[in-house]
C-alpha atoms as a PDB file:
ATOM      1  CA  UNK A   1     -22.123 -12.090  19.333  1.00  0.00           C
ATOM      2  CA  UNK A   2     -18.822 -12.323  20.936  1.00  0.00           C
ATOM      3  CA  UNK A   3     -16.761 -10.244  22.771  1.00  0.00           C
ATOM      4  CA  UNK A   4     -14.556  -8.936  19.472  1.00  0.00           C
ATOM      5  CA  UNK A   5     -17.280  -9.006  17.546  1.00  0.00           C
ATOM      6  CA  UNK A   6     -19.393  -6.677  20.242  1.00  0.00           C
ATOM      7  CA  UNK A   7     -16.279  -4.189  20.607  1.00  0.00           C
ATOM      8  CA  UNK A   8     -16.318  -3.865  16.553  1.00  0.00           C
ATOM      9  CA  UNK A   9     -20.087  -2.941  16.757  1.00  0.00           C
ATOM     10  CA  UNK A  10     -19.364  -0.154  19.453  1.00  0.00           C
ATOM     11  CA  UNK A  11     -16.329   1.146  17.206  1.00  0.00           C
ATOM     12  CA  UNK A  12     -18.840   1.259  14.301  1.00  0.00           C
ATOM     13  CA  UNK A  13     -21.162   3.108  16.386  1.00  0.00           C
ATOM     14  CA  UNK A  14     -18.457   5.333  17.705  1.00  0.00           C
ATOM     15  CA  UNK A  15     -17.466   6.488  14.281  1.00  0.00           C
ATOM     16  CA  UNK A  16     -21.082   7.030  12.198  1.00  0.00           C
ATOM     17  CA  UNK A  17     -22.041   9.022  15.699  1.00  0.00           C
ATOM     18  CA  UNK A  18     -18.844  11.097  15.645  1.00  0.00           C
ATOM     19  CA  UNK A  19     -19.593  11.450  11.959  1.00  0.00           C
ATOM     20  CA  UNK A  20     -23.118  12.353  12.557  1.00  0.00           C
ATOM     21  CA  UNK A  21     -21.873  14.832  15.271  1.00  0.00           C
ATOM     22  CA  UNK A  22     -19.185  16.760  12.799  1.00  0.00           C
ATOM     23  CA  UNK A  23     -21.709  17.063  10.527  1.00  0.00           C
ATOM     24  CA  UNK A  24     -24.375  18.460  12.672  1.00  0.00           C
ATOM     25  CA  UNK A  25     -21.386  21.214  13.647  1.00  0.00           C
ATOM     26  CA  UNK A  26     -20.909  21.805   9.887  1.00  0.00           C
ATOM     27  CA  UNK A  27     -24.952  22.106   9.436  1.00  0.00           C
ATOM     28  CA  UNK A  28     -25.203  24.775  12.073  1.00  0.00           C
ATOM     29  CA  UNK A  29     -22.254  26.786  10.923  1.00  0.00           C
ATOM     30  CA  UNK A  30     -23.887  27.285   7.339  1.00  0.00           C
ATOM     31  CA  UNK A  31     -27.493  28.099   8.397  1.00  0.00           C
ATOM     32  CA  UNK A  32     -26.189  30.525  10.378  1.00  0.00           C
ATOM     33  CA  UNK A  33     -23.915  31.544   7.208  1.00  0.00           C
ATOM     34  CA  UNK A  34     -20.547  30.686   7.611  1.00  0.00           C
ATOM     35  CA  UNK A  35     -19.263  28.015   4.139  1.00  0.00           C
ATOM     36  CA  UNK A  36     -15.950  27.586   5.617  1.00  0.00           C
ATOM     37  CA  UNK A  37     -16.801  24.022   6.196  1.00  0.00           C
ATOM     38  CA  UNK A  38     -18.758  23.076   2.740  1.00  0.00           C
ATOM     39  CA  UNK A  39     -15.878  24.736   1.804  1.00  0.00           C
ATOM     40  CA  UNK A  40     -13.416  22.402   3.149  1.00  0.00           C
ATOM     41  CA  UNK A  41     -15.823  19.415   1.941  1.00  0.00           C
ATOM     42  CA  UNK A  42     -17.269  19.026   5.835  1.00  0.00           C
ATOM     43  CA  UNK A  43     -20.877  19.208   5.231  1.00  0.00           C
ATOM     44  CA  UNK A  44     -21.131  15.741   4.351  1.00  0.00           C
ATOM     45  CA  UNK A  45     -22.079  12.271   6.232  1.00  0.00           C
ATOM     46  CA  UNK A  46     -18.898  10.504   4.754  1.00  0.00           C
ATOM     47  CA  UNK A  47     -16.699   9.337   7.355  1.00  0.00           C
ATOM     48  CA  UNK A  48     -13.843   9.857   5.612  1.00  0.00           C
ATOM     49  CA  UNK A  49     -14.269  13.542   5.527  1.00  0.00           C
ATOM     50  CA  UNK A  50     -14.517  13.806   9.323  1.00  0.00           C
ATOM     51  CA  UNK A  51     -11.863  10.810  10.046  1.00  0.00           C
ATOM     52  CA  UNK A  52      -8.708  11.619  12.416  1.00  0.00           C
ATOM     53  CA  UNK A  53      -6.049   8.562  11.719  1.00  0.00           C
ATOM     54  CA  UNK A  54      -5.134   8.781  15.378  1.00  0.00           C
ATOM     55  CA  UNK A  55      -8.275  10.146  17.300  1.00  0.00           C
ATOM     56  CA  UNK A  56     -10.643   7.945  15.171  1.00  0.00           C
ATOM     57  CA  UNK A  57      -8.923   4.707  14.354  1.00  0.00           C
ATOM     58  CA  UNK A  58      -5.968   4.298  16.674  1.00  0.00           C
ATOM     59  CA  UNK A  59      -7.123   5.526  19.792  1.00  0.00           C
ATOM     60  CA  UNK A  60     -10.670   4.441  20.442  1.00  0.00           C
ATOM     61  CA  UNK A  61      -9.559   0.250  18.602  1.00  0.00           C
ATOM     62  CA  UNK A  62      -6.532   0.634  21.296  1.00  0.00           C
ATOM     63  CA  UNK A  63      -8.340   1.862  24.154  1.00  0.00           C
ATOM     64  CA  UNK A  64     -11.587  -0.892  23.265  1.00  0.00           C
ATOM     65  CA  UNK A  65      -9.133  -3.987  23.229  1.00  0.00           C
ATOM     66  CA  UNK A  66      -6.998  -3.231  25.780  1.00  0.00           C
ATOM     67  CA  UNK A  67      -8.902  -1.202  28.336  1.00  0.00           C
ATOM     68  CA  UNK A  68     -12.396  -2.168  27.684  1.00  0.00           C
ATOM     69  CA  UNK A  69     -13.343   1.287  26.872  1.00  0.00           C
ATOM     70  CA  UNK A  70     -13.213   4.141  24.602  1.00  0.00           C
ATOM     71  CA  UNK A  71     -12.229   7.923  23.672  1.00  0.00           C
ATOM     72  CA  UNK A  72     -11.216   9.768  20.337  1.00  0.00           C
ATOM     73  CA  UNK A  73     -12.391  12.200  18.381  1.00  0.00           C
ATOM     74  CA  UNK A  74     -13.071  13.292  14.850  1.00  0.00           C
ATOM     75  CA  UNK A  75     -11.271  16.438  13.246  1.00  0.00           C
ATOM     76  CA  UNK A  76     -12.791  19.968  14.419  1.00  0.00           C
ATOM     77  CA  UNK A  77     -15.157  21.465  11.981  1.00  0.00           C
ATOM     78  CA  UNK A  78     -13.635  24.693  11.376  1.00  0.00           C
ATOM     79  CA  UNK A  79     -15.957  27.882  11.084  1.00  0.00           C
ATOM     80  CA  UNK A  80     -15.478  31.168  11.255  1.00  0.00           C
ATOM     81  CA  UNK A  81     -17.087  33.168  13.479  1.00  0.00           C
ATOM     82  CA  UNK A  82     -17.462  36.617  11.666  1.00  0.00           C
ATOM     83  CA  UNK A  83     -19.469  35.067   8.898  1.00  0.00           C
ATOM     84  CA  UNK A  84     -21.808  33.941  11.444  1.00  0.00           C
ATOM     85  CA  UNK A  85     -25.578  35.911  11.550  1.00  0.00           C
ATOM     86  CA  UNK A  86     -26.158  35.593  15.092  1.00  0.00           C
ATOM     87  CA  UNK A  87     -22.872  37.057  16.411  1.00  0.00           C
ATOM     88  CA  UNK A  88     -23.609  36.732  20.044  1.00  0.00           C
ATOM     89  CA  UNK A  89     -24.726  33.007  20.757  1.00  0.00           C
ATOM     90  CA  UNK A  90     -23.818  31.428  16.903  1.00  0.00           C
ATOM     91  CA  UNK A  91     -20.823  29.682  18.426  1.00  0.00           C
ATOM     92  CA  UNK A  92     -22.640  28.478  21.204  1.00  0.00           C
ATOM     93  CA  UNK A  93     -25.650  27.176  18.709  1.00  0.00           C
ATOM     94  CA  UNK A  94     -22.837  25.665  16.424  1.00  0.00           C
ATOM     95  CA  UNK A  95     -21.219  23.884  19.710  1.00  0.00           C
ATOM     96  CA  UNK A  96     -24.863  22.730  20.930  1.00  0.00           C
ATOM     97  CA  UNK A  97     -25.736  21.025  17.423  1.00  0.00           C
ATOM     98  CA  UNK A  98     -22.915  18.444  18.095  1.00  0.00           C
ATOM     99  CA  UNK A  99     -24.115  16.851  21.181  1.00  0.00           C
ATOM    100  CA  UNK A 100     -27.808  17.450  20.010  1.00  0.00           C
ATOM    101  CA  UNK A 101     -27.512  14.966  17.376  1.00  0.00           C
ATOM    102  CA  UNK A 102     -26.094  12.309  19.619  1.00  0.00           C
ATOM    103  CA  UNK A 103     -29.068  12.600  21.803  1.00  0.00           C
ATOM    104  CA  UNK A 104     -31.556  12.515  19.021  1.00  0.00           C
ATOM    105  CA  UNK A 105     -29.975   9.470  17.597  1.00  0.00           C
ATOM    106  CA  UNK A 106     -30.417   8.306  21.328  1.00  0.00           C
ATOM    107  CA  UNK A 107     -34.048   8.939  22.013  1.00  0.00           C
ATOM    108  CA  UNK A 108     -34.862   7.937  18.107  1.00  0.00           C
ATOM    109  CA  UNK A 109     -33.418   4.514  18.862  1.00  0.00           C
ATOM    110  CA  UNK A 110     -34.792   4.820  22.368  1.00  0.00           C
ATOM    111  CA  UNK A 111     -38.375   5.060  20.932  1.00  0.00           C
ATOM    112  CA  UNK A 112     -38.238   2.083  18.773  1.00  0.00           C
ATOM    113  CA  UNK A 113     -36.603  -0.090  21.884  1.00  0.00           C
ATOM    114  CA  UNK A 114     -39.461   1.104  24.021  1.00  0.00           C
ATOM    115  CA  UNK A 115     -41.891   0.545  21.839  1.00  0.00           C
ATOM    116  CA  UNK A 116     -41.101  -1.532  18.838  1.00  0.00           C
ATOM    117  CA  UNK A 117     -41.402  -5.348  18.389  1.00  0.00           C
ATOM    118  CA  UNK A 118     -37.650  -5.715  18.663  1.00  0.00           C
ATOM    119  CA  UNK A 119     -35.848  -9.359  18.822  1.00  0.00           C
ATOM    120  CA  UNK A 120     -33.912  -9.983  22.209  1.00  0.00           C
ATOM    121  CA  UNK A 121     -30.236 -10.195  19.992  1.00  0.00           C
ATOM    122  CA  UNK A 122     -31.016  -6.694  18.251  1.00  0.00           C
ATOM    123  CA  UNK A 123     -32.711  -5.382  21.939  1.00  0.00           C
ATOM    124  CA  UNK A 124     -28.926  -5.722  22.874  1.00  0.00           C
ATOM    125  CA  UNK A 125     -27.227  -3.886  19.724  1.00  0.00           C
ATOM    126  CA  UNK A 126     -29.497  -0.768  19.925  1.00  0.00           C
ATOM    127  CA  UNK A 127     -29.296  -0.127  23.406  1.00  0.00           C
ATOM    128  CA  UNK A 128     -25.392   0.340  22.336  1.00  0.00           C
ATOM    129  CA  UNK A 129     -26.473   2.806  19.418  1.00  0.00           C
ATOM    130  CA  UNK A 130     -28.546   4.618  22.344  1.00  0.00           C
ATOM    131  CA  UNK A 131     -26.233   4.002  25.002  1.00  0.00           C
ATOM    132  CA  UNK A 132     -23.075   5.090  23.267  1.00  0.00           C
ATOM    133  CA  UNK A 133     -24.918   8.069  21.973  1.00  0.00           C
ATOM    134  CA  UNK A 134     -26.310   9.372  25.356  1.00  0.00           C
ATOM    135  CA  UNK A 135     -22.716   9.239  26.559  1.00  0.00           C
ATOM    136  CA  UNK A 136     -20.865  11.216  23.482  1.00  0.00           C
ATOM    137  CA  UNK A 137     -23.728  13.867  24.140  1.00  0.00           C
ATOM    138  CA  UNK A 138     -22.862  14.422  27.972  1.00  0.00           C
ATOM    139  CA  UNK A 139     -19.347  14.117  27.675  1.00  0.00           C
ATOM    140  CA  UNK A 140     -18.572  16.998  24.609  1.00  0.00           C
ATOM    141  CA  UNK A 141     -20.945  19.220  27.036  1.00  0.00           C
ATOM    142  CA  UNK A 142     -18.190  19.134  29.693  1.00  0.00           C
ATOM    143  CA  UNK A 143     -16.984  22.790  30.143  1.00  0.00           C
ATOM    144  CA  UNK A 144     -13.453  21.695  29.189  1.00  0.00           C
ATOM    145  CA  UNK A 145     -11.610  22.955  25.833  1.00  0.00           C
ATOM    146  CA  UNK A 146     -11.968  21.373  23.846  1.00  0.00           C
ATOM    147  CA  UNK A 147     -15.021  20.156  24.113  1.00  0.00           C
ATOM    148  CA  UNK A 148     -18.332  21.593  23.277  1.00  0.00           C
ATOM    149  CA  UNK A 149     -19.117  22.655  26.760  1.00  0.00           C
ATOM    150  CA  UNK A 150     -16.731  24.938  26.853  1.00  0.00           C
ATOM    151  CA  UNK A 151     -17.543  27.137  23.989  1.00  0.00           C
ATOM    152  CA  UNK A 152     -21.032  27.460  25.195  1.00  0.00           C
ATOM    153  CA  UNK A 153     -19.607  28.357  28.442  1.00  0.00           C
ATOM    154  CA  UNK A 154     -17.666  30.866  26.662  1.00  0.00           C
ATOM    155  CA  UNK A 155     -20.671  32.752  25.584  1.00  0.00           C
ATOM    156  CA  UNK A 156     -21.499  33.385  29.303  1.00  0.00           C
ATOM    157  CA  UNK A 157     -18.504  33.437  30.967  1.00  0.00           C
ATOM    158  CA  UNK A 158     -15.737  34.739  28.359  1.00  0.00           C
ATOM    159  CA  UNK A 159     -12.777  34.558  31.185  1.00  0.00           C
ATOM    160  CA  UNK A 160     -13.340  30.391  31.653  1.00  0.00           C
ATOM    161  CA  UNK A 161      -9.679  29.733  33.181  1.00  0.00           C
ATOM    162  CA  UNK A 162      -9.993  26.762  31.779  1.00  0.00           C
ATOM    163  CA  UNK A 163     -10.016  28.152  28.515  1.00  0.00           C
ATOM    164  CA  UNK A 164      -6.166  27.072  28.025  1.00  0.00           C
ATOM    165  CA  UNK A 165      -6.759  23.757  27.032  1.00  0.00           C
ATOM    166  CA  UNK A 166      -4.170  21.336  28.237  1.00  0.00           C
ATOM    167  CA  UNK A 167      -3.058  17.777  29.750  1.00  0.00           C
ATOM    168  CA  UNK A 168      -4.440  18.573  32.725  1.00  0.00           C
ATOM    169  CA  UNK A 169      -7.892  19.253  30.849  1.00  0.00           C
ATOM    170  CA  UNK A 170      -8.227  16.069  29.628  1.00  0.00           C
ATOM    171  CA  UNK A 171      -7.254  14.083  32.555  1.00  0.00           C
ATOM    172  CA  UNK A 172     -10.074  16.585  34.399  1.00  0.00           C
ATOM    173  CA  UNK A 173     -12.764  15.683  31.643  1.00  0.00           C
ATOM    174  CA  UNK A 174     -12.064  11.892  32.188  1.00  0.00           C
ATOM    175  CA  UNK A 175     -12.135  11.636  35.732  1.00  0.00           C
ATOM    176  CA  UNK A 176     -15.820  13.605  35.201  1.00  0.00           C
ATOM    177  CA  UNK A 177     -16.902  11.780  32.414  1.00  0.00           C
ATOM    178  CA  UNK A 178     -15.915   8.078  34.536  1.00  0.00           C
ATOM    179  CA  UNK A 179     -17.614   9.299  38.190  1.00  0.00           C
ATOM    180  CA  UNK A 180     -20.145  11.867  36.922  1.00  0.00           C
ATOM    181  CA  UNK A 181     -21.099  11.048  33.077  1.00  0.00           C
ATOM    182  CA  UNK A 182     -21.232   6.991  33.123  1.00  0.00           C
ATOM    183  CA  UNK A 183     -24.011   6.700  35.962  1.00  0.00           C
ATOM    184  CA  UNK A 184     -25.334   9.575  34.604  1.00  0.00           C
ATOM    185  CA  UNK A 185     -26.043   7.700  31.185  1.00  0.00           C
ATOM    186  CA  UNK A 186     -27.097   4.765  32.525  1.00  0.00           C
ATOM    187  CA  UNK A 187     -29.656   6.508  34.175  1.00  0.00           C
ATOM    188  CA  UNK A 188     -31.068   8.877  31.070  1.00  0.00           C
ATOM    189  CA  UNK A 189     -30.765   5.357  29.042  1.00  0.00           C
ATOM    190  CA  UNK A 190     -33.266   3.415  31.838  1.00  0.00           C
ATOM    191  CA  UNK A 191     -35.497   6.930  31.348  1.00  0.00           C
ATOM    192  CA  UNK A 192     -35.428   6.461  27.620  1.00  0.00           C
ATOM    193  CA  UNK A 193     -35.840   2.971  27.276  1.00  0.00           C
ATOM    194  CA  UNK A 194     -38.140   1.864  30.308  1.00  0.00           C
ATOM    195  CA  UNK A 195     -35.727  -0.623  31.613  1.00  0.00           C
END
């Protein structure tokens, strides 16, 4: 594959996991009893339901073929969090099923790379799937609106100062997610894998 067709691939991968992610929010939020998101048609695996025209199609194809690298996001599952059975920690179970999902995709493609008969060319395109995956987990559990991590730290610590949300926020869960997340995922990927 070449380099366009390889930065495709990781878009593709990008969007089902983002997909996969939304609707492991929406899953959480009605077993623990909310509908506002079947409601709103977002307990589904159709991308289109979960799709953000700038978040999900301009930003990460911008940022991949100019910059060599990626970030967006998929629309917010909305719940609400009266509905919810478990009062205390829902929101924080709700916020953990995103990230989950990414790292079960990982370690179920992990698995088959580790121990699967697996051609060299398709070695290459699922260590993407798992390394792509390992990365969307840790970086939504930064403890930075709005990502994940910070609504479980909310449960804990209710008066996060960095509950505001923000410019600065983002630029703050970047600079983690490039010196702290990247070699981080590398390394959980060579645990995973074996190599």
């Amino acid at each position: 594959m070449d380099d366009f067709q390889i930065k495709i691939f990781i878009y593709i991968i990008i969007i089902l996991s983002a997909v996969f992610h939304e609707y492991a929010h929406a899953w959480a939020a009605y077993s623990l009893g909310d509908p506002t998101a079947k409601n709103e048609g977002r307990l589904t695996l159709n991308p289109v339901a979960h799709m953000d025209p700038f978040g999900t199609v301009f930003l990460p194809l911008l940022l991949l073929f100019t910059g060599g690298f990626f970030i967006g996001y998929a629309k917010p599952v909305p719940y609400n969090p009266y509905n919810l059975k478990d009062q205390i920690y829902g929101s924080a179970k709700i916020a953990l099923a995103g990230p989950a999902s990414n790292f079960f995709i990982a370690i179920i493609f992990a698995m088959v790379l580790r121990f699967g008969e697996v051609d060299f060319i398709y070695r290459d395109l699922l260590s993407l799937v798992v390394l792509v995956n390992i990365f969307l987990g840790l970086f939504n559990l930064i403890p930075i609106p709005p990502l994940d991590g910070s609504k479980l730290l909310q449960v804990f610590f209710p008066n996060n100062p960095l509950a505001g949300g923000g410019v600065a926020n983002i630029f703050l869960a970047l600079m983690i997610a490039f010196f702290l997340i990247s070699p981080l995922a590398y390394s959980l990927f060579r645990i995973l894998v074996g190599n």
